[in-house]
N, C-alpha and C. Protein backbone atom coordinates (compact mmCIF):
# COMPACT_ATOMS: atom_id res chain seq x y z
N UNK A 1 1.38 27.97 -0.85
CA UNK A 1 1.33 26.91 -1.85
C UNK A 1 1.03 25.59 -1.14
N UNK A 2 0.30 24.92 -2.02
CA UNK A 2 -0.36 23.54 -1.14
C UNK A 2 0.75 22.58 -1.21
N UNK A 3 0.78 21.22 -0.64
CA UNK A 3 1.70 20.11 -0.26
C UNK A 3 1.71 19.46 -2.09
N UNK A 4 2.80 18.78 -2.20
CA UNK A 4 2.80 18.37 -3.57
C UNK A 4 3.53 16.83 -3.60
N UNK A 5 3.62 16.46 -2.45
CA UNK A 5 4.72 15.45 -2.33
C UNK A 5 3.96 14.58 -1.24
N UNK A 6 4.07 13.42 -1.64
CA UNK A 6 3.30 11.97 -0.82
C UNK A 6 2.83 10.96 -1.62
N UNK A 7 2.40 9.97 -1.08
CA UNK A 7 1.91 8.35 -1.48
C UNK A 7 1.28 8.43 -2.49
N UNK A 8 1.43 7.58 -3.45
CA UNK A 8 0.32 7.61 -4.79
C UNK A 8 -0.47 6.73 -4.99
N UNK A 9 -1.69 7.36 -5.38
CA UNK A 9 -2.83 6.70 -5.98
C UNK A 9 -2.62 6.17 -7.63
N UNK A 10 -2.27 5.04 -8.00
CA UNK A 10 -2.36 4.29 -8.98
C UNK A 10 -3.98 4.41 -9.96
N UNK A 11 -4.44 4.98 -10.68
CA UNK A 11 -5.67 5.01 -11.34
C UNK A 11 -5.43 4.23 -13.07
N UNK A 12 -5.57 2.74 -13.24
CA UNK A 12 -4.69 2.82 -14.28
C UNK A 12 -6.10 2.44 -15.22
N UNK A 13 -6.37 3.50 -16.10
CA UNK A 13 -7.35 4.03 -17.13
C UNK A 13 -7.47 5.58 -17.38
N UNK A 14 -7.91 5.44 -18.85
CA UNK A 14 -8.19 6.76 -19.33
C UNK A 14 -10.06 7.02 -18.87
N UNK A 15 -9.92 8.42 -19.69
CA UNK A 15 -11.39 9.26 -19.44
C UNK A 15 -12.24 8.74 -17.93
N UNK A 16 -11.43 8.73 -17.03
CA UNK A 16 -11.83 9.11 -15.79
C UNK A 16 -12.96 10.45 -15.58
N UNK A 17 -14.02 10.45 -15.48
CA UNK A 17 -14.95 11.48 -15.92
C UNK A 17 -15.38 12.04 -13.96
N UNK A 18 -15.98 13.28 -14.45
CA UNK A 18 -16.25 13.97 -12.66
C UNK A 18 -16.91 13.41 -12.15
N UNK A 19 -18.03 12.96 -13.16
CA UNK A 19 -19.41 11.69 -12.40
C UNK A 19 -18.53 11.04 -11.50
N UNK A 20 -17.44 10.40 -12.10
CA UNK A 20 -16.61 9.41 -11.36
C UNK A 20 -16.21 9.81 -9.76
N UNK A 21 -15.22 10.84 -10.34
CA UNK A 21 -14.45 11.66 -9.38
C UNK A 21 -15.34 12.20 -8.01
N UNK A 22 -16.44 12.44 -8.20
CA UNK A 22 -17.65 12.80 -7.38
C UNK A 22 -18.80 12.73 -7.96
N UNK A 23 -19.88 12.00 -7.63
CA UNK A 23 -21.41 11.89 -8.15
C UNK A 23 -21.57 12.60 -8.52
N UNK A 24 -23.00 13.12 -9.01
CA UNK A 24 -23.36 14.19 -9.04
C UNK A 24 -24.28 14.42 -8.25
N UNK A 25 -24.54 13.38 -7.14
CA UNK A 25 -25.79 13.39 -6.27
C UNK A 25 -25.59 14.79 -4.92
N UNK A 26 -23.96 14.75 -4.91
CA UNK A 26 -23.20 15.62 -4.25
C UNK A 26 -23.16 16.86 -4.80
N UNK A 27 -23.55 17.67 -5.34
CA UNK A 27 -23.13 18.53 -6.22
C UNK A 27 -24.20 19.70 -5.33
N UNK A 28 -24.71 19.47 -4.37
CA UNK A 28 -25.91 20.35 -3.48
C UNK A 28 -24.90 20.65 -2.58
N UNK A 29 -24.09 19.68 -2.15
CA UNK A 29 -23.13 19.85 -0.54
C UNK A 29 -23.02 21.41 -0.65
N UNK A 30 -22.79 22.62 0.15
CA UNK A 30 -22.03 23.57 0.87
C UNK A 30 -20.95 23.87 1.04
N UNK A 31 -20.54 22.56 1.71
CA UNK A 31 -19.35 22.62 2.13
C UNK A 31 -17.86 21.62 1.54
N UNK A 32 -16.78 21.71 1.70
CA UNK A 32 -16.06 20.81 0.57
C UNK A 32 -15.95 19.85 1.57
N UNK A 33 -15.85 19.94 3.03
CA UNK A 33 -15.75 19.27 3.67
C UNK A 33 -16.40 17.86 3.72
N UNK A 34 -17.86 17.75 3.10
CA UNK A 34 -19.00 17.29 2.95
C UNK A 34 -18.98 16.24 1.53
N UNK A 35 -17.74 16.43 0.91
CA UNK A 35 -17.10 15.70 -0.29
C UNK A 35 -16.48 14.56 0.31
N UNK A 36 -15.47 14.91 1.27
CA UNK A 36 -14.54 14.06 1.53
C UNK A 36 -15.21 12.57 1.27
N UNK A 37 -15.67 12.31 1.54
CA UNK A 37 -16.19 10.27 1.61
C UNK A 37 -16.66 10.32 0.37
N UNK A 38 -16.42 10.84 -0.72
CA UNK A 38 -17.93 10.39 -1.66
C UNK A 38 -16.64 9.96 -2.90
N UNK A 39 -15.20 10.91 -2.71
CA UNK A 39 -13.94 10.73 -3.70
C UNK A 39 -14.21 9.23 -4.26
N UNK A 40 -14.48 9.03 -5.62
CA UNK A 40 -14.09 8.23 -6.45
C UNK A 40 -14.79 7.32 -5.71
N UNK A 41 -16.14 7.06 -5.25
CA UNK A 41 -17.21 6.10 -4.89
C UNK A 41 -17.55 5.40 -6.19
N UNK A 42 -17.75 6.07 -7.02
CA UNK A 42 -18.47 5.55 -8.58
C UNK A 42 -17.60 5.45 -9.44
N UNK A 43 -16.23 4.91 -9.06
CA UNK A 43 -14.99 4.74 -9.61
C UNK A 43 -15.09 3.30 -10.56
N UNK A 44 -15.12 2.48 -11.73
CA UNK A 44 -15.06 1.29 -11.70
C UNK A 44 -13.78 0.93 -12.45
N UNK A 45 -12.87 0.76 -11.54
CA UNK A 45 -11.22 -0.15 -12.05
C UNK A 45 -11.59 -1.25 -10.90
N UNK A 46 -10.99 -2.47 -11.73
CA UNK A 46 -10.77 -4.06 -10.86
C UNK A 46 -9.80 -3.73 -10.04
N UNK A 47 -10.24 -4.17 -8.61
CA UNK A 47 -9.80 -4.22 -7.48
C UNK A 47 -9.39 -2.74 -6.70
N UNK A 48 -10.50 -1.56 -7.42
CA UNK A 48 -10.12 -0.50 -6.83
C UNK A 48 -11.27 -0.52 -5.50
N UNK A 49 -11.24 0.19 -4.92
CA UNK A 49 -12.11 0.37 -3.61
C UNK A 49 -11.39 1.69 -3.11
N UNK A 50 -13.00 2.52 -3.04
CA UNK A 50 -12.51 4.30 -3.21
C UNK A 50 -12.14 3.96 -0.95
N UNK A 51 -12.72 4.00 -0.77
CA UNK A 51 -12.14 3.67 1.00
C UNK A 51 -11.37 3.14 1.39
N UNK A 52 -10.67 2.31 1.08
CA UNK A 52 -9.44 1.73 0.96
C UNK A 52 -8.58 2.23 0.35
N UNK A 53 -8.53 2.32 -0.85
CA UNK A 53 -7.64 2.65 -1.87
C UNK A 53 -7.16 4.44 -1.61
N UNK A 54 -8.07 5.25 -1.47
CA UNK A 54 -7.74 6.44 -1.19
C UNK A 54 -7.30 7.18 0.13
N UNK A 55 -7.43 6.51 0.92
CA UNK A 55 -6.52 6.90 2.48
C UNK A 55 -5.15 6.49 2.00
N UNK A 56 -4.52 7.82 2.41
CA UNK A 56 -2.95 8.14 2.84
C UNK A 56 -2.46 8.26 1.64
N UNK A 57 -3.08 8.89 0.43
CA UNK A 57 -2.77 9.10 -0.71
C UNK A 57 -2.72 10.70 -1.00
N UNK A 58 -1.76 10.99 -1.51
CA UNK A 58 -1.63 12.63 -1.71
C UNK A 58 -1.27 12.96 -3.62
N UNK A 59 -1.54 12.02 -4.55
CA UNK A 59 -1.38 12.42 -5.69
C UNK A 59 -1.89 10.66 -6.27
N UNK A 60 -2.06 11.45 -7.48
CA UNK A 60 -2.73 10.39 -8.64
C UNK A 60 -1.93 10.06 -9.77
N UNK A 61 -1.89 8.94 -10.32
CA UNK A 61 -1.30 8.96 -11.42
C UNK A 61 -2.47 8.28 -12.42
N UNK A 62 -2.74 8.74 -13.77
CA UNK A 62 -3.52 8.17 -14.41
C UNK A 62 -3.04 7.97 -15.66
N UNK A 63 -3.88 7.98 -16.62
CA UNK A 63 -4.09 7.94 -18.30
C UNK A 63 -4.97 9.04 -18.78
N UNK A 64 -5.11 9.24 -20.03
CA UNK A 64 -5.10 10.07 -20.97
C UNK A 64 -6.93 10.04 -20.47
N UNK A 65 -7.09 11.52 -20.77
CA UNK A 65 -8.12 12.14 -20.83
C UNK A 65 -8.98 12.28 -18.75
N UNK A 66 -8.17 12.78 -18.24
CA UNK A 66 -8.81 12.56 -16.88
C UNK A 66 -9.51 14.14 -16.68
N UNK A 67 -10.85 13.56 -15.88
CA UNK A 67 -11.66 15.00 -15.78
C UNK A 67 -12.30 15.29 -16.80
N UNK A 68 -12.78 14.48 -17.66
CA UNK A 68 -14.13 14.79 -18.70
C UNK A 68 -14.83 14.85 -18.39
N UNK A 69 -16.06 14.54 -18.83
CA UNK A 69 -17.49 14.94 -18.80
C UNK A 69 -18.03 16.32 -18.08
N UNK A 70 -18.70 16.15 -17.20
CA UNK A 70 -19.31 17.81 -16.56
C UNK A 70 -18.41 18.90 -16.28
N UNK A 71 -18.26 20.08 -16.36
CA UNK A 71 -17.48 20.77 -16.34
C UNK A 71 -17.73 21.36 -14.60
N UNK A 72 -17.34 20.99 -13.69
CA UNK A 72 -17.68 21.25 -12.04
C UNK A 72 -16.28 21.45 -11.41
N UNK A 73 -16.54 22.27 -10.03
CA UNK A 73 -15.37 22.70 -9.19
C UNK A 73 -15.53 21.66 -8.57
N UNK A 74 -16.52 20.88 -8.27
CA UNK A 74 -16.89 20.19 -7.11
C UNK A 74 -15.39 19.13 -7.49
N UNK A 75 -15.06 18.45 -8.54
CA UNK A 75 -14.16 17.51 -8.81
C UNK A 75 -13.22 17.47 -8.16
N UNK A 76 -12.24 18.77 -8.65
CA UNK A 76 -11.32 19.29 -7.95
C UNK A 76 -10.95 19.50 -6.13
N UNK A 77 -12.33 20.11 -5.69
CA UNK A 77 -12.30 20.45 -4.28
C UNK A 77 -12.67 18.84 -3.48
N UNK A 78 -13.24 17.91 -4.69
CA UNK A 78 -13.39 16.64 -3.81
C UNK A 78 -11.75 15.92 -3.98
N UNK A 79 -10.80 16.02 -4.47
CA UNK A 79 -9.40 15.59 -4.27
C UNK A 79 -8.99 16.60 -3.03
N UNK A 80 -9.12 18.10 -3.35
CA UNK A 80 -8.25 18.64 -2.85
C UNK A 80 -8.86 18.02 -0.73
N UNK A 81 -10.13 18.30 -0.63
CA UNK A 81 -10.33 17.71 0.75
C UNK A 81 -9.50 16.65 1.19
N UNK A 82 -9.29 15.29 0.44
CA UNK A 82 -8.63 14.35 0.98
C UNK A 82 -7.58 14.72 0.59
N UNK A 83 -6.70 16.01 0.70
CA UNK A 83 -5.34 15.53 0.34
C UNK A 83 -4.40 15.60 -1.19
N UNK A 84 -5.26 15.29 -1.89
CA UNK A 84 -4.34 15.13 -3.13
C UNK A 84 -4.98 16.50 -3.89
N UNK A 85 -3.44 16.79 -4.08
CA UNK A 85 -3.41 18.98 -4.76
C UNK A 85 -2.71 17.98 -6.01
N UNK A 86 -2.33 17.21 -6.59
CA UNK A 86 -1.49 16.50 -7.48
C UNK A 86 -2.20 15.70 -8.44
N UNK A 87 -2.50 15.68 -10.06
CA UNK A 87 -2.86 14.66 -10.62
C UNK A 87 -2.07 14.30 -11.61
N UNK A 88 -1.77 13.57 -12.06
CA UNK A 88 -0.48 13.59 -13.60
C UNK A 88 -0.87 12.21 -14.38
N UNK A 89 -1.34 12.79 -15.60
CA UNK A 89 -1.27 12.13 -16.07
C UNK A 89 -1.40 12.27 -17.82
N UNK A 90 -1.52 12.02 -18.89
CA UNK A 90 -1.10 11.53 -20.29
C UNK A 90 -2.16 13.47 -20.56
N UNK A 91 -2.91 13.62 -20.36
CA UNK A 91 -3.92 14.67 -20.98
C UNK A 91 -5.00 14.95 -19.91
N UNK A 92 -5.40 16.22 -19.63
CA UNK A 92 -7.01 16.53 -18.99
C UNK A 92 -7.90 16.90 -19.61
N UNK A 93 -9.43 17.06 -19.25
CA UNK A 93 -10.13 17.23 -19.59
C UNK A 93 -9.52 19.33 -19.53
N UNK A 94 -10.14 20.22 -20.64
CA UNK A 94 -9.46 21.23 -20.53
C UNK A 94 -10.21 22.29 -19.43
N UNK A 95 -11.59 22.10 -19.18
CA UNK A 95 -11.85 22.62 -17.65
C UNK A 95 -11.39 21.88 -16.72
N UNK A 96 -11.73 20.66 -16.74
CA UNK A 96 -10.72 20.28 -15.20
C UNK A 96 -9.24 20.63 -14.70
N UNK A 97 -8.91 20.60 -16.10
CA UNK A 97 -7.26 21.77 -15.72
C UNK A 97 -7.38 22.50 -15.43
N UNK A 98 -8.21 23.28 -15.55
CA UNK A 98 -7.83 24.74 -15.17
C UNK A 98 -8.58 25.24 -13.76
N UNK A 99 -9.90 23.97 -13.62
CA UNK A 99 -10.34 24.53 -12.25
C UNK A 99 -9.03 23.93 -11.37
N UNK A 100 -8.31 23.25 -11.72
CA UNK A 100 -7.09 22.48 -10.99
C UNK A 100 -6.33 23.83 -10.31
N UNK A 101 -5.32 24.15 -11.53
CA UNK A 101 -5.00 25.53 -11.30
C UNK A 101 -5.49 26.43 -10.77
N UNK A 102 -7.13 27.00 -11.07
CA UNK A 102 -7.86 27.85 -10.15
C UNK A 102 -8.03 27.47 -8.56
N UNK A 103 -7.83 26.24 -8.77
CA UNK A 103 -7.76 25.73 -6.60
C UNK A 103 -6.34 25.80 -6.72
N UNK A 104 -5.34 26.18 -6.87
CA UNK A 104 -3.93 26.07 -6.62
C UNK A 104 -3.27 24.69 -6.67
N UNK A 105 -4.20 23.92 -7.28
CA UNK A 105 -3.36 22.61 -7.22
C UNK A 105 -2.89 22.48 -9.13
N UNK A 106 -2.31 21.20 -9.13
CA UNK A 106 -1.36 20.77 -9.96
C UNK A 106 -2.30 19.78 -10.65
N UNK A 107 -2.25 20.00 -12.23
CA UNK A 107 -2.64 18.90 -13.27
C UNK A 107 -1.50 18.87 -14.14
N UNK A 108 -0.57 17.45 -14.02
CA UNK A 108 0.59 17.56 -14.50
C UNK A 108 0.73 16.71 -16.26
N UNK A 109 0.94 17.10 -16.86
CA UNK A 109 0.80 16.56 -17.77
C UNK A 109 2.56 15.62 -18.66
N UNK A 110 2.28 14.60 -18.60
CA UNK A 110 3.43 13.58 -19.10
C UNK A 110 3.18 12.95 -20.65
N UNK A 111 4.02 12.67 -21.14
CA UNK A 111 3.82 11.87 -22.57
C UNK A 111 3.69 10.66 -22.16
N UNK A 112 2.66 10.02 -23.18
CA UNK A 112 1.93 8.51 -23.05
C UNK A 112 3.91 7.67 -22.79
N UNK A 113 4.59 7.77 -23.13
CA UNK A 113 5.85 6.87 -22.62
C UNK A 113 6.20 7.20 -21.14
N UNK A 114 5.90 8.10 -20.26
CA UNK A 114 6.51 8.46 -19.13
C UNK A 114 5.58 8.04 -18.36
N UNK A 115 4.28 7.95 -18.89
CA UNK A 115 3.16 7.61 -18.13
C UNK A 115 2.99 5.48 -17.84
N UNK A 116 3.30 5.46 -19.30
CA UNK A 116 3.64 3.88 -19.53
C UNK A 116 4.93 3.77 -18.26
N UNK A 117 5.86 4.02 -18.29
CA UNK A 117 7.19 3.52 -17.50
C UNK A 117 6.64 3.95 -15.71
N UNK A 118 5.96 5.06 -15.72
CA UNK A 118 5.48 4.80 -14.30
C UNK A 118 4.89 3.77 -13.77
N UNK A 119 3.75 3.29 -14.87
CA UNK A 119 2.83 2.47 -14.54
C UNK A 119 3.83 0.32 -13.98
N UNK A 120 4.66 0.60 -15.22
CA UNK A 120 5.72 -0.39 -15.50
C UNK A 120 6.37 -0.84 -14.19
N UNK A 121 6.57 0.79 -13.86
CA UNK A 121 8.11 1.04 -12.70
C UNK A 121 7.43 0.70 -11.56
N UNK A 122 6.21 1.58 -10.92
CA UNK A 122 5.84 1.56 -9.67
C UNK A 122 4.47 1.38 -9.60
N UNK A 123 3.72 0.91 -10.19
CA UNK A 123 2.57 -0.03 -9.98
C UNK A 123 2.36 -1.34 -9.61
N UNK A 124 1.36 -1.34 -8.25
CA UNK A 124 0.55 -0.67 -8.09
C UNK A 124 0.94 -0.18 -6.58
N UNK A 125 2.13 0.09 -6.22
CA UNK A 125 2.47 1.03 -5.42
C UNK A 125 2.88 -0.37 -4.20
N UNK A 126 3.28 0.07 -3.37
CA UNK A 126 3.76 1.16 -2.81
C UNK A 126 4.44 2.38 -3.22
N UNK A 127 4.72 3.41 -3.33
CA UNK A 127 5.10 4.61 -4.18
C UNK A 127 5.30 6.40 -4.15
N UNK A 128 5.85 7.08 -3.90
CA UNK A 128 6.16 8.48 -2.89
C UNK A 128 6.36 9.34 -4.32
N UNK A 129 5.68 10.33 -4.17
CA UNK A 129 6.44 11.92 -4.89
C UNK A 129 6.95 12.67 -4.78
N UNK A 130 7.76 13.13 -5.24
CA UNK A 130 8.72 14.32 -4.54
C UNK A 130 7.85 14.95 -5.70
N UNK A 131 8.00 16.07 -5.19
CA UNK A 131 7.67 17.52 -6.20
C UNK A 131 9.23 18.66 -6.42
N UNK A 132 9.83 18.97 -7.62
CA UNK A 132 10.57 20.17 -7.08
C UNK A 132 10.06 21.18 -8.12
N UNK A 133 8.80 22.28 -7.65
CA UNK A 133 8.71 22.51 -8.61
C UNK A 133 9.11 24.33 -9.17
N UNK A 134 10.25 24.44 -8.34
CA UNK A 134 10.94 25.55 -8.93
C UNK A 134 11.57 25.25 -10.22
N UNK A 135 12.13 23.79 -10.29
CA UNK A 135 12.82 22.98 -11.15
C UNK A 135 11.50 22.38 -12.55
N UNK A 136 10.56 22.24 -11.82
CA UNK A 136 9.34 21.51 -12.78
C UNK A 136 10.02 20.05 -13.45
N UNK A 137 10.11 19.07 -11.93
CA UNK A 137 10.64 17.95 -11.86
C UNK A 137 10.03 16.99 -10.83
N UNK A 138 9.44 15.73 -11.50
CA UNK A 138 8.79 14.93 -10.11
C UNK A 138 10.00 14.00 -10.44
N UNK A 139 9.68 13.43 -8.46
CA UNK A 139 10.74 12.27 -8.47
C UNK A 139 9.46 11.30 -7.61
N UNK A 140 9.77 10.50 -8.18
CA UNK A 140 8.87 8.90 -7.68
C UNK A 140 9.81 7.79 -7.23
N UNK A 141 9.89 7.10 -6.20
CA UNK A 141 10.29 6.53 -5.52
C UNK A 141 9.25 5.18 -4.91
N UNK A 142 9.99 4.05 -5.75
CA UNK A 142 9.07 2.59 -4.73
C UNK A 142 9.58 2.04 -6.02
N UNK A 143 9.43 0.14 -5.21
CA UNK A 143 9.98 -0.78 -5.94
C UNK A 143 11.58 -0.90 -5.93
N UNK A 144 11.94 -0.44 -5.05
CA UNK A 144 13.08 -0.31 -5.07
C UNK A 144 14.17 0.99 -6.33
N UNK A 145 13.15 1.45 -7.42
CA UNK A 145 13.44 2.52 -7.82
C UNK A 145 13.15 3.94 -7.31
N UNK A 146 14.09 4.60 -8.30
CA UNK A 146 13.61 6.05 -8.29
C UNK A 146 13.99 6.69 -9.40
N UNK A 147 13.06 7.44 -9.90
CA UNK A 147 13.04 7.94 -11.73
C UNK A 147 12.97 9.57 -11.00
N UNK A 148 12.91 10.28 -12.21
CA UNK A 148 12.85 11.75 -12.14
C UNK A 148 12.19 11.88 -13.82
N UNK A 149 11.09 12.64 -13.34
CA UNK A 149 9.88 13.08 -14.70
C UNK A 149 10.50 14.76 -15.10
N UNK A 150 10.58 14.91 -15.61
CA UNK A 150 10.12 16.61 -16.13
C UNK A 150 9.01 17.33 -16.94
N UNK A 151 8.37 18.08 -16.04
CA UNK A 151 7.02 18.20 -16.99
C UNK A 151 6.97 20.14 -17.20
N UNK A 152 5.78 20.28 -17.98
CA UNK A 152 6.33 22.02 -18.09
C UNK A 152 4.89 22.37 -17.58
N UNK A 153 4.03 23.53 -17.01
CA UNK A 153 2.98 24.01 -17.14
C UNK A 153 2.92 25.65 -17.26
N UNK A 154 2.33 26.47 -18.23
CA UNK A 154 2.42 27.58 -18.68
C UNK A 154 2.36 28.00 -17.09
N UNK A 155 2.99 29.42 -17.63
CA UNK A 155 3.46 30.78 -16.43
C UNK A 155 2.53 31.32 -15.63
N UNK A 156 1.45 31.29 -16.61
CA UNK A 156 -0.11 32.20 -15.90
C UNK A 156 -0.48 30.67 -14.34
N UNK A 157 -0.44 29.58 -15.38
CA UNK A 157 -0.96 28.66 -14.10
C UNK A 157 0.02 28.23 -13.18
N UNK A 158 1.43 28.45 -13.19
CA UNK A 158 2.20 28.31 -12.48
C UNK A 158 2.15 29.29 -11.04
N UNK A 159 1.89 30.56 -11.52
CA UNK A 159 1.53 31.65 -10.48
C UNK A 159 0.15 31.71 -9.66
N UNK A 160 -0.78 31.01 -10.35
CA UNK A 160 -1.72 30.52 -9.41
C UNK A 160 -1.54 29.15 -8.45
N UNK A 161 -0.81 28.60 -8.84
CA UNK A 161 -0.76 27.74 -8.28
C UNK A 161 0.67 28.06 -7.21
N UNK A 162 1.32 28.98 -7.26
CA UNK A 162 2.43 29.63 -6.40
C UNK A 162 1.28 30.26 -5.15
N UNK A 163 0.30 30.78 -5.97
CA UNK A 163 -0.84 32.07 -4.63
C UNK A 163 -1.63 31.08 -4.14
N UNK A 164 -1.74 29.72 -4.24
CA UNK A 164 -2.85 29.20 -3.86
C UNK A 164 -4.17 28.86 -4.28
N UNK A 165 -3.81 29.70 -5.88
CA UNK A 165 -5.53 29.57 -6.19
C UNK A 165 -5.69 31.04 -6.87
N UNK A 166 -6.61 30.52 -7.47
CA UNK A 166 -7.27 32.27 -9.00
C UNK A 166 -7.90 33.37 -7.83
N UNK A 167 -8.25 33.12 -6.29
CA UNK A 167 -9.03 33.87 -5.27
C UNK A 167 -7.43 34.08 -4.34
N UNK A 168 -6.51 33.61 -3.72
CA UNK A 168 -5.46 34.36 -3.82
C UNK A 168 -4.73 35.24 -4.08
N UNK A 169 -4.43 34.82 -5.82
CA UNK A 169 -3.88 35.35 -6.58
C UNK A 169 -4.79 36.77 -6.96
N UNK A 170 -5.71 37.03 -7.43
CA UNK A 170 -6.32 38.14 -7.59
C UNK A 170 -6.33 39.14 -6.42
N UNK A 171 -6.31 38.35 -5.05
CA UNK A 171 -6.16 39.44 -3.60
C UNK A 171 -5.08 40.13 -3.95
N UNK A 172 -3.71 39.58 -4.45
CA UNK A 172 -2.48 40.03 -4.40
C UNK A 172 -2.47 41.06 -5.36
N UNK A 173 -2.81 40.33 -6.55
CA UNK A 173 -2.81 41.21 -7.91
C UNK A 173 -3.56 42.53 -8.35
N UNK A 174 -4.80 42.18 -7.81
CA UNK A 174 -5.94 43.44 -8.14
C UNK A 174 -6.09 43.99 -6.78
């Protein structure tokens, strides 16, 4: 199971789309490795800067509708390279969830109030995640607070995301 716990990336807007998340000029690369620099280049929030802003970050927090537009793995495998197996936020796009899950990582989903009080509480960071997710409980920490979220994600994607991924999980299973 991948890392679930570290520094957060503050993303504060909805319909964050894959164009965003990775060009599409990238979408030839090979390798995922070959992603890493390109994460959230064509990002536009005030005062974000994808090179700056995304070193030493291991999870995202956003708004409603993240991972629309093109339906691509590339999205996914361009977080998972730098680090962040973690996204949470109000709603996803419904393929980007699930290629989430199919890489073994986490698309966490919160109600627009839990998402509001993060933003409230610990924006724009400094800011840490705990993951416990035998419990299916984040804890966030900065600002001198610390809250505890509870979120649920069905059984089928919980177990992929226990194997690592839908190519894991099928070694084990089939």
């Amino acid at each position: 199971m991948k890392n679930f716990t570290g520094n957060l990336l503050f993303l504060d807007r909805s319909d964050i789309n894959t164009d965003e998340i990775i060009p599409a000029k990238y979408l030839t690369e090979n390798f995922k490795e070959a992603l890493r620099p390109h994460l959230l280049e064509d990002l536009k929030i005030a005062g974000f800067e994808s090179g700056r802003d995304v070193k030493d970050k291991q999870a995202i927090i956003s708004r409603a509708n993240f991972g629309c537009g093109s339906s691509r793995e590339h999205a996914p495998w361009a977080l998972e390279v730098n680090g962040i197996n973690i996204v949470i936020a109000e709603n996803f796009a419904r393929i980007f969830r699930q290629n989430m899950f199919n890489c073994g990582m986490l698309a966490v989903e919160l109600p627009a109030a839990d998402i509001n009080d993060i933003f409230l509480t610990f924006a724009p960071g400094p800011a840490r995640l705990t993951l416990d997710f035998a419990a299916d409980c984040l804890t966030l920490q900065g600002a001198g607070a610390e809250k505890k979220y509870a979120y649920s994600i069905a059984a089928f994607d919980k177990s992929l995301v226990e194997a690592g991924g839908w190519v894991d999980y099928a070694d084990k299973k089939y």
